[in-house]
N, C-alpha and C. Protein backbone atom coordinates (compact mmCIF):
# COMPACT_ATOMS: atom_id res chain seq x y z
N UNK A 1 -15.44 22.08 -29.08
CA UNK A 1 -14.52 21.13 -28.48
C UNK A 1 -15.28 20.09 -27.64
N UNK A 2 -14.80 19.04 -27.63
CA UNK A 2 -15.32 17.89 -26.64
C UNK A 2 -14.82 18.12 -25.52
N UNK A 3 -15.22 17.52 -24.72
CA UNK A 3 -15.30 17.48 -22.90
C UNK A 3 -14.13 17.16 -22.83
N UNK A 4 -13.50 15.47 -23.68
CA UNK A 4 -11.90 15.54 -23.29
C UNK A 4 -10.75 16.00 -23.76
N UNK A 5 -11.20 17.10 -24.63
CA UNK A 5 -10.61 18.06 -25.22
C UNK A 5 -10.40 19.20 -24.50
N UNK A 6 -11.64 19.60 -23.62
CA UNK A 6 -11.26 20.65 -22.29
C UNK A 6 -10.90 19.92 -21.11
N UNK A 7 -10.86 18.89 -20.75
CA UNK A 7 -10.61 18.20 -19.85
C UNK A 7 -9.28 18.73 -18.71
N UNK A 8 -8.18 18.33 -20.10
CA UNK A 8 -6.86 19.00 -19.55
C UNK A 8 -6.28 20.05 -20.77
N UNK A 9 -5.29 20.61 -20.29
CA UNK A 9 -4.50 21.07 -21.39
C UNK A 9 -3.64 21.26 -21.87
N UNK A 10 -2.42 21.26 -22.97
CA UNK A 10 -1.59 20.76 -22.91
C UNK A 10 -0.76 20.63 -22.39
N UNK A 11 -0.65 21.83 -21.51
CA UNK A 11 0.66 21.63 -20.61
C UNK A 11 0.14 20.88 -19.54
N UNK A 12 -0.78 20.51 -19.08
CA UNK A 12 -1.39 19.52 -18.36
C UNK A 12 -1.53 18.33 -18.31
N UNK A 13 -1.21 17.89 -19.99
CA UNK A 13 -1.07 16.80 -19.95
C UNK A 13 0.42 16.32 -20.14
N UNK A 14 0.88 17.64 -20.23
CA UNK A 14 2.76 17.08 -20.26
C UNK A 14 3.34 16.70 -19.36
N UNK A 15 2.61 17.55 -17.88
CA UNK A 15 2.80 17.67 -16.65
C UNK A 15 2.24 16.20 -16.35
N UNK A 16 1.70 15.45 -16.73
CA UNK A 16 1.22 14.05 -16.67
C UNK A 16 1.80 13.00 -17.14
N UNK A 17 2.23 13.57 -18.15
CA UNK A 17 3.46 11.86 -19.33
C UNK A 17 4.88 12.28 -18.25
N UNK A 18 4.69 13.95 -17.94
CA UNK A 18 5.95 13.86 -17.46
C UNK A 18 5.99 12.65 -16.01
N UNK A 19 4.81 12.66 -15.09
CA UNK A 19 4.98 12.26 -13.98
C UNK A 19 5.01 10.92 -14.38
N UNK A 20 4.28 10.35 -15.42
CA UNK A 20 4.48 8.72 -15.51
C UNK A 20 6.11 8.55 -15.52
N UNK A 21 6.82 9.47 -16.40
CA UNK A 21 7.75 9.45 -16.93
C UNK A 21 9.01 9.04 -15.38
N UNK A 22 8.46 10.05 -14.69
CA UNK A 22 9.31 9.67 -13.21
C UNK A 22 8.76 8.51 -12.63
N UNK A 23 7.48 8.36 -12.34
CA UNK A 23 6.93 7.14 -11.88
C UNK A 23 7.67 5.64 -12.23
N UNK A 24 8.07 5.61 -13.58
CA UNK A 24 8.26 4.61 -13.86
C UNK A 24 10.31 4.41 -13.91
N UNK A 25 10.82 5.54 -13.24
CA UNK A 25 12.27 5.45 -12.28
C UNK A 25 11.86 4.78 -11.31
N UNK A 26 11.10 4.30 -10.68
CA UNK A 26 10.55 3.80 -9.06
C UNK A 26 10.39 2.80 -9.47
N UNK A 27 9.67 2.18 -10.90
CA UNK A 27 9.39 0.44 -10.68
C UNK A 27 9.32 0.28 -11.91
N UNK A 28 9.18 -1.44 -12.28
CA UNK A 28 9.46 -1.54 -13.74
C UNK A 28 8.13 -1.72 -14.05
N UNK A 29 7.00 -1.58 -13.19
CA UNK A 29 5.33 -1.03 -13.50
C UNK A 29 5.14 -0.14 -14.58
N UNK A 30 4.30 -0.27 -15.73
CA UNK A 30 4.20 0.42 -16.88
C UNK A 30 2.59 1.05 -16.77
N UNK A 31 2.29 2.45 -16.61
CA UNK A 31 1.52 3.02 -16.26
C UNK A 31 1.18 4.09 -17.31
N UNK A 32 -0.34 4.18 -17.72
CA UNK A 32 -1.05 4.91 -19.00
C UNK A 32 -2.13 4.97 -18.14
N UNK A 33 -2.67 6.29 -19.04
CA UNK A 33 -3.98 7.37 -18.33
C UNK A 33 -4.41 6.90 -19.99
N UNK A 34 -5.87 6.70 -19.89
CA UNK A 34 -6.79 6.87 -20.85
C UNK A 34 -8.05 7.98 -20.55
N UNK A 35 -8.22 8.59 -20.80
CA UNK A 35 -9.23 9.81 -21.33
C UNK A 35 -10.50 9.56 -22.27
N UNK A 36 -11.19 9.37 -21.89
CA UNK A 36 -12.60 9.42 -22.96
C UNK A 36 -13.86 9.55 -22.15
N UNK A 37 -15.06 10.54 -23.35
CA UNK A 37 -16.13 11.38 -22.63
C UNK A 37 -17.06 10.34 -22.54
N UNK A 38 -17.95 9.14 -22.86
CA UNK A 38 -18.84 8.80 -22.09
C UNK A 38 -18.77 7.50 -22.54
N UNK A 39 -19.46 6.32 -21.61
CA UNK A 39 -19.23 5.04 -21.88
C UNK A 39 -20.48 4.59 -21.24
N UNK A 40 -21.25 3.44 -21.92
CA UNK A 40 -22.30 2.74 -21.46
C UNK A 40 -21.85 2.05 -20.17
N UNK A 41 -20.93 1.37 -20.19
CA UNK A 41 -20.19 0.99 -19.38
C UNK A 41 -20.16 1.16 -18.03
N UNK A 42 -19.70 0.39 -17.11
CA UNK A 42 -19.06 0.64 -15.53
C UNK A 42 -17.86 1.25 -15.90
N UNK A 43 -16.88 1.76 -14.74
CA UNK A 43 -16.18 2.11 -15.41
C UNK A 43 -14.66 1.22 -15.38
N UNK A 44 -14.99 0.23 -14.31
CA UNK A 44 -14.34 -0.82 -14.38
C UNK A 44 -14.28 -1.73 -15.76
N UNK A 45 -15.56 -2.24 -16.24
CA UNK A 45 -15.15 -2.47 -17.33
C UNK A 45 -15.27 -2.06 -18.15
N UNK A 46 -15.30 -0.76 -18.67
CA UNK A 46 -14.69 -0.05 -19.31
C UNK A 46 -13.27 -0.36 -19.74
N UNK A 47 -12.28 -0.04 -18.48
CA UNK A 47 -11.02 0.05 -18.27
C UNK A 47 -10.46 -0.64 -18.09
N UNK A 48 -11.34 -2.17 -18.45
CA UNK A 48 -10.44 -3.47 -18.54
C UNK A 48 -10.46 -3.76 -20.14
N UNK A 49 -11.46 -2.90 -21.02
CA UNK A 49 -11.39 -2.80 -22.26
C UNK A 49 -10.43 -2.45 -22.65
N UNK A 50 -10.68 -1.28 -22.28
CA UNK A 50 -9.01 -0.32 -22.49
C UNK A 50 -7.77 -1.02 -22.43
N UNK A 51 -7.58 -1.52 -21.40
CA UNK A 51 -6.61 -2.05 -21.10
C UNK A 51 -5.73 -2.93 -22.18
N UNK A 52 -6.75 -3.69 -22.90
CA UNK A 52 -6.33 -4.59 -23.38
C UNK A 52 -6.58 -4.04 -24.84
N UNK A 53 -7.36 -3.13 -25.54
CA UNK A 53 -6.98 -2.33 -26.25
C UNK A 53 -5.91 -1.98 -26.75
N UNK A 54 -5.58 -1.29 -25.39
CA UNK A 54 -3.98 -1.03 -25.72
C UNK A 54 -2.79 -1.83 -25.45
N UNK A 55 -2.77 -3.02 -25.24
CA UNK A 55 -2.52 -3.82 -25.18
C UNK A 55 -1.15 -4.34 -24.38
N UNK A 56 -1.91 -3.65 -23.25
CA UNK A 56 -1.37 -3.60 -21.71
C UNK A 56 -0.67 -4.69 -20.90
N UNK A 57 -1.80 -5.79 -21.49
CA UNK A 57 -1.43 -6.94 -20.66
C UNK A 57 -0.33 -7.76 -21.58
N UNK A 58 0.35 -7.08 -22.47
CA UNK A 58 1.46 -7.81 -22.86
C UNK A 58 2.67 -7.62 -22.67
N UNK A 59 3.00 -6.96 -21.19
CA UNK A 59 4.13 -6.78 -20.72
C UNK A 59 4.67 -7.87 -20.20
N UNK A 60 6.22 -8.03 -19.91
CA UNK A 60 6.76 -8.67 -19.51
C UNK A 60 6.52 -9.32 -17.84
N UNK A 61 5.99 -8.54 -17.18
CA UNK A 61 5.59 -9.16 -16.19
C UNK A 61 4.43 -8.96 -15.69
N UNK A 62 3.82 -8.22 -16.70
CA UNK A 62 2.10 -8.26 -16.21
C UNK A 62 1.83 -7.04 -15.26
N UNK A 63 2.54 -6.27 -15.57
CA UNK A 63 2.43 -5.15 -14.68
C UNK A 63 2.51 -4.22 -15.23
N UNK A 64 1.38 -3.72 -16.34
CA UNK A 64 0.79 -2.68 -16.36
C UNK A 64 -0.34 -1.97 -15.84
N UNK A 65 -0.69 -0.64 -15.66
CA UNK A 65 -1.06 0.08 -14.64
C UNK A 65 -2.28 1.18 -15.41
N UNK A 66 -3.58 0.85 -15.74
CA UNK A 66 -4.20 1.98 -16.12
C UNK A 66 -5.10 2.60 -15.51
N UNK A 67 -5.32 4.42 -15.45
CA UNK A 67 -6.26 5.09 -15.12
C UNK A 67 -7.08 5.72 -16.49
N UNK A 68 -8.12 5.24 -15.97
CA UNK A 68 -9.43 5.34 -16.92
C UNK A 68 -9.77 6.47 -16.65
N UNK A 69 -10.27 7.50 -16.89
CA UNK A 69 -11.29 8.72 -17.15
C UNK A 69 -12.15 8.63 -17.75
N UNK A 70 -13.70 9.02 -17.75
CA UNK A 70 -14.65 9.21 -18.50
C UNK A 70 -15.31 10.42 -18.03
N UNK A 71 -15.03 11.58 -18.60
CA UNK A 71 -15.09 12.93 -18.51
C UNK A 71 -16.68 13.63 -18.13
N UNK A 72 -17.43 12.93 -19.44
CA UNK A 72 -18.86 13.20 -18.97
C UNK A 72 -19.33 13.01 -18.08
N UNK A 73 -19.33 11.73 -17.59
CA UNK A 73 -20.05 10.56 -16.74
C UNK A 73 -19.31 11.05 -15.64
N UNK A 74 -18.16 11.78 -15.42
CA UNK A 74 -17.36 11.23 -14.28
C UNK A 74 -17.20 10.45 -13.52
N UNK A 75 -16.78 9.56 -14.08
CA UNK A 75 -16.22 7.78 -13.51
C UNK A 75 -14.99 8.04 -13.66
N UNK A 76 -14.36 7.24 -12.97
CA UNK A 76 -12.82 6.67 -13.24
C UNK A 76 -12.68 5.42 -12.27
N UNK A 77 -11.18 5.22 -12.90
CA UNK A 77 -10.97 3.43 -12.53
C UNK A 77 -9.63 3.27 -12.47
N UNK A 78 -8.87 2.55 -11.72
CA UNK A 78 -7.57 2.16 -11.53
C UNK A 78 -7.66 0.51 -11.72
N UNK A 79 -6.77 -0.17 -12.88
CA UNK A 79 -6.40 -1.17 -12.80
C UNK A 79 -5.65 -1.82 -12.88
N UNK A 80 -4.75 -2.57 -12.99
CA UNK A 80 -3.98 -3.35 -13.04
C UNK A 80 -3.42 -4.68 -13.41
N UNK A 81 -2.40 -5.12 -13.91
CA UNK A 81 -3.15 -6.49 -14.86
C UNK A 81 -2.06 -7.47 -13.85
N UNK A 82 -2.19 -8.79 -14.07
CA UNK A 82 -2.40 -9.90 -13.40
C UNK A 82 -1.36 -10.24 -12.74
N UNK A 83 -0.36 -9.87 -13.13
CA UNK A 83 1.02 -9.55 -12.25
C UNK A 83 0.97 -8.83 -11.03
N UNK A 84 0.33 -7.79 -11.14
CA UNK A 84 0.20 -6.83 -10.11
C UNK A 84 -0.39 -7.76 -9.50
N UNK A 85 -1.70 -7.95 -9.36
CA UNK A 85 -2.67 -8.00 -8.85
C UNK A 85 -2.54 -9.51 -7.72
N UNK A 86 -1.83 -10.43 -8.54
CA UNK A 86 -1.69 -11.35 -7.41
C UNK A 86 -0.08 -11.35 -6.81
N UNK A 87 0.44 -10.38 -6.53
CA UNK A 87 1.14 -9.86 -5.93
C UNK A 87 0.91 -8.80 -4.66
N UNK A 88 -0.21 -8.08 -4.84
CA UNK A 88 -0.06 -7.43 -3.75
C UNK A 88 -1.51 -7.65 -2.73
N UNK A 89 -1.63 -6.50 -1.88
CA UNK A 89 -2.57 -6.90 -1.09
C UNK A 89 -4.11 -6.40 -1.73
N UNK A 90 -5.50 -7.04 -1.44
CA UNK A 90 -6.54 -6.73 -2.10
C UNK A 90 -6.65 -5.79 -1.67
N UNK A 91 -6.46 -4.68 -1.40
CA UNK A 91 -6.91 -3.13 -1.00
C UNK A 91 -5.91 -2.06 -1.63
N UNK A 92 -4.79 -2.78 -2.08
CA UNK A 92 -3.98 -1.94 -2.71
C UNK A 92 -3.80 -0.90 -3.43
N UNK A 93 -5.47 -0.62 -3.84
CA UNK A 93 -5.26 0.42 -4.67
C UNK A 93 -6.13 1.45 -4.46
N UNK A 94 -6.63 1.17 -3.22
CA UNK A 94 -7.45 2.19 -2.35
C UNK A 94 -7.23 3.45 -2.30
N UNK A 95 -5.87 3.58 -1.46
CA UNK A 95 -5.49 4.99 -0.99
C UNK A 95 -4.85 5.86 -2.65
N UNK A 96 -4.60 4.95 -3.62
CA UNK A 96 -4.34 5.57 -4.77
C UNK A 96 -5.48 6.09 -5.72
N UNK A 97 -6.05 5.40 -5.52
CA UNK A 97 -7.64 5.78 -5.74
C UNK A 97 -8.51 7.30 -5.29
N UNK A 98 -8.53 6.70 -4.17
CA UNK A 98 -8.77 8.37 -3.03
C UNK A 98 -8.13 9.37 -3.06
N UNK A 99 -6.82 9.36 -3.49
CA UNK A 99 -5.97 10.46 -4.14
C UNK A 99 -6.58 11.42 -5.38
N UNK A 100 -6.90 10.60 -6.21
CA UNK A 100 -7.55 11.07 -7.27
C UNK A 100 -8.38 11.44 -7.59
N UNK A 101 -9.50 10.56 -6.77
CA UNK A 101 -10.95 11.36 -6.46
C UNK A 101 -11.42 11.96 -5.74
N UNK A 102 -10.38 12.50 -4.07
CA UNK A 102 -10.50 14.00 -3.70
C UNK A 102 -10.16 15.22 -4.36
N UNK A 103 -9.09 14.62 -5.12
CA UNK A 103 -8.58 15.90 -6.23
C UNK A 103 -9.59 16.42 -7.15
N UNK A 104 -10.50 15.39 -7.83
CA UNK A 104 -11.35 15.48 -8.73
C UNK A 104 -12.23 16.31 -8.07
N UNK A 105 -12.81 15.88 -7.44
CA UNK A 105 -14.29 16.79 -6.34
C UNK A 105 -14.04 17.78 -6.40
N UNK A 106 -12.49 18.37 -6.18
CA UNK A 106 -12.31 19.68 -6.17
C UNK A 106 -11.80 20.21 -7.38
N UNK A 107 -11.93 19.47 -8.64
CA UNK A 107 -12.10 20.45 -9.58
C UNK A 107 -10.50 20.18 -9.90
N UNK A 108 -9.41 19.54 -9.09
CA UNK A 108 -8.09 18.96 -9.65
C UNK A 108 -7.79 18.34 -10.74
N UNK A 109 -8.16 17.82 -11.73
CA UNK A 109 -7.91 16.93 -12.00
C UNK A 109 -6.29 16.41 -12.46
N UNK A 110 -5.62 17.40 -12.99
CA UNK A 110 -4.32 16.92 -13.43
C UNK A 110 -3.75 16.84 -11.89
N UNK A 111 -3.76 17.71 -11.13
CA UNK A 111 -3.25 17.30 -9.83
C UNK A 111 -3.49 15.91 -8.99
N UNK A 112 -4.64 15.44 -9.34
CA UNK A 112 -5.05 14.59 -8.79
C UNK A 112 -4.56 13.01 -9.76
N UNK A 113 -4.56 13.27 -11.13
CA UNK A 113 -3.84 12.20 -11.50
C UNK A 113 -2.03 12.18 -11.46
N UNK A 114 -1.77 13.03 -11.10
CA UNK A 114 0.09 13.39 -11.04
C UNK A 114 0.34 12.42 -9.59
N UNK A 115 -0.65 13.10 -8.57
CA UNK A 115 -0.55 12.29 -7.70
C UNK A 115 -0.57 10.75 -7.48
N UNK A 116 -1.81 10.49 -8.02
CA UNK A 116 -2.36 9.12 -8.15
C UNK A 116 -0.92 8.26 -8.80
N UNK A 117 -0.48 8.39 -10.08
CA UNK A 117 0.26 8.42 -10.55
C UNK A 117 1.24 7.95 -9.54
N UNK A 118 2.32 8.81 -8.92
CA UNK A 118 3.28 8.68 -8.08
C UNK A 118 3.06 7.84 -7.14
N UNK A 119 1.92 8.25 -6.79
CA UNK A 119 1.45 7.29 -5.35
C UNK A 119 1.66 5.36 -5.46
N UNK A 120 0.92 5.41 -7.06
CA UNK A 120 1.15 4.33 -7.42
C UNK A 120 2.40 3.40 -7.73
N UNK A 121 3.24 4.38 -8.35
CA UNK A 121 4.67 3.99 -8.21
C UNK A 121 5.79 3.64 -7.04
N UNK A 122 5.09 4.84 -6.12
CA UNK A 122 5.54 4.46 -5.12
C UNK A 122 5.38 2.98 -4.39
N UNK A 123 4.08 2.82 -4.17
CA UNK A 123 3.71 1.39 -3.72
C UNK A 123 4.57 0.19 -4.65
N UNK A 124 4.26 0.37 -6.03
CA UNK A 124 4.63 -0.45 -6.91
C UNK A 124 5.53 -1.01 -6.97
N UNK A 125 6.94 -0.09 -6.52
CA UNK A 125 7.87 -0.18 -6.13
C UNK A 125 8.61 -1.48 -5.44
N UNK A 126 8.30 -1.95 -4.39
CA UNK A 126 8.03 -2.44 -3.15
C UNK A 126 8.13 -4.07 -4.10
N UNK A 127 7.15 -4.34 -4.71
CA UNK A 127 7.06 -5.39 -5.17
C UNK A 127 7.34 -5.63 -6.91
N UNK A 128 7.46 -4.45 -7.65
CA UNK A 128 7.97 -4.15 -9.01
C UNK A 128 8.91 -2.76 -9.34
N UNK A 129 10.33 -3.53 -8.45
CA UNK A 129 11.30 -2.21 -8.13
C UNK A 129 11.82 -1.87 -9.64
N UNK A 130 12.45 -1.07 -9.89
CA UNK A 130 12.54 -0.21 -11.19
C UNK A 130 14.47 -1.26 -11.39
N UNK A 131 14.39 -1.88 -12.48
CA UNK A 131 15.74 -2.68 -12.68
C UNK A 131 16.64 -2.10 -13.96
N UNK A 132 17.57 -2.61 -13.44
CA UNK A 132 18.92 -1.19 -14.44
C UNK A 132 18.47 -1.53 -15.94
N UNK A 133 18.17 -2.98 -16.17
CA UNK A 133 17.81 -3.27 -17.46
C UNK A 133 16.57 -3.34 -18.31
N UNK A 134 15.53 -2.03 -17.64
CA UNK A 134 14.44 -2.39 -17.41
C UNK A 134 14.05 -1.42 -18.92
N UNK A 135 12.66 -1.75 -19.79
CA UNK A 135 12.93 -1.11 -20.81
C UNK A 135 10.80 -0.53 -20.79
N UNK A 136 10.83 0.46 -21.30
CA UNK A 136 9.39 1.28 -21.33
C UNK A 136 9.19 0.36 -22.42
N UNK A 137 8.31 -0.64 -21.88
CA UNK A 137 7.15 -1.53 -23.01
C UNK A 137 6.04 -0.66 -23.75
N UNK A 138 5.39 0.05 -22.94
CA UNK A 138 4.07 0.98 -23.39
C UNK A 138 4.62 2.20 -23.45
N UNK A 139 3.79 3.36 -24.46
CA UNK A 139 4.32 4.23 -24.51
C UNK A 139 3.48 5.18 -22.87
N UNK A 140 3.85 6.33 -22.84
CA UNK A 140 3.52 7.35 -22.08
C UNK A 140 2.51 8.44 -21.78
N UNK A 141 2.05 8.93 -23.36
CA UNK A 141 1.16 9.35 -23.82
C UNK A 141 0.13 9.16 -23.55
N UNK A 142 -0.60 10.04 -23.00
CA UNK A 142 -2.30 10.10 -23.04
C UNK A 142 -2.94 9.29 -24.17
N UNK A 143 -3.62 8.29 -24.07
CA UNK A 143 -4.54 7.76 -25.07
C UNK A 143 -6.13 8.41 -25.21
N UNK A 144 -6.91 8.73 -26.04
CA UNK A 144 -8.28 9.23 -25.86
C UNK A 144 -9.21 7.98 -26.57
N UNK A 145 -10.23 7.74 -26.24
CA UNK A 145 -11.52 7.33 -26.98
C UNK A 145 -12.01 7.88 -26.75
């Protein structure tokens, strides 16, 4: 098995689509976890690859939301596409960040992205509140490279 094959497991990662799944009751922010074991890469851009890969930045208001993993390397990355970003404050994604990578240190990891996750929604909220007519652009699902 590969690294992001032990990484999580399945009910681990259900426990994860599930939390996007609530996350995204809080705001009309569209939020995906990508998973993959090693990248030449930073892991920033990495995860601006990704991003657009999956083709993130073609939401309706620019407010999609990805966490990068790179399992080997252990990197990860929180980003956000251009909606977000000149909307909120430049530190914004600090304490969501630190969520995830105290969890990690200790060997958390689905805990630590469930959190991250929420945390993010929560904030998100605030400035991309969740609207009655609001429709899941991206899917939910764990993506891997």
């Amino acid at each position: 098995m590969s690294k992001t094959e032990d990484f999580l497991s399945k009910a681990e990662e259900q426990e994860i689509v599930q939390a996007i799944v609530e996350a995204e009751k809080n705001t009309s922010g569209e939020i995906r976890v990508h998973i993959e074991e090693h990248s030449e890469k930073s892991p920033l851009d990495r995860a601006q690859e990704v991003f657009f890969e999956l083709q993130m930045n073609e939401t309706q208001e620019r407010n999609g939301v990805l966490f990068y993993v790179c399992v080997a390397d252990k990197k990860f990355a929180i980003i956000g596409d251009k909606g977000i970003n000149e909307a909120v404050e430049s530190d914004f994604w600090d304490c969501t960040k630190d969520i995830v990578i105290t969890n990690f240190k200790e060997g958390n990891f689905k805990k630590g992205l469930v959190e991250g996750i929420l945390k993010a929604s929560e904030r998100l909220k605030k400035y991309f509140p969740y609207q009655s007519d609001d429709t899941n652009e991206l899917s939910n699902e764990i993506s891997r490279g």
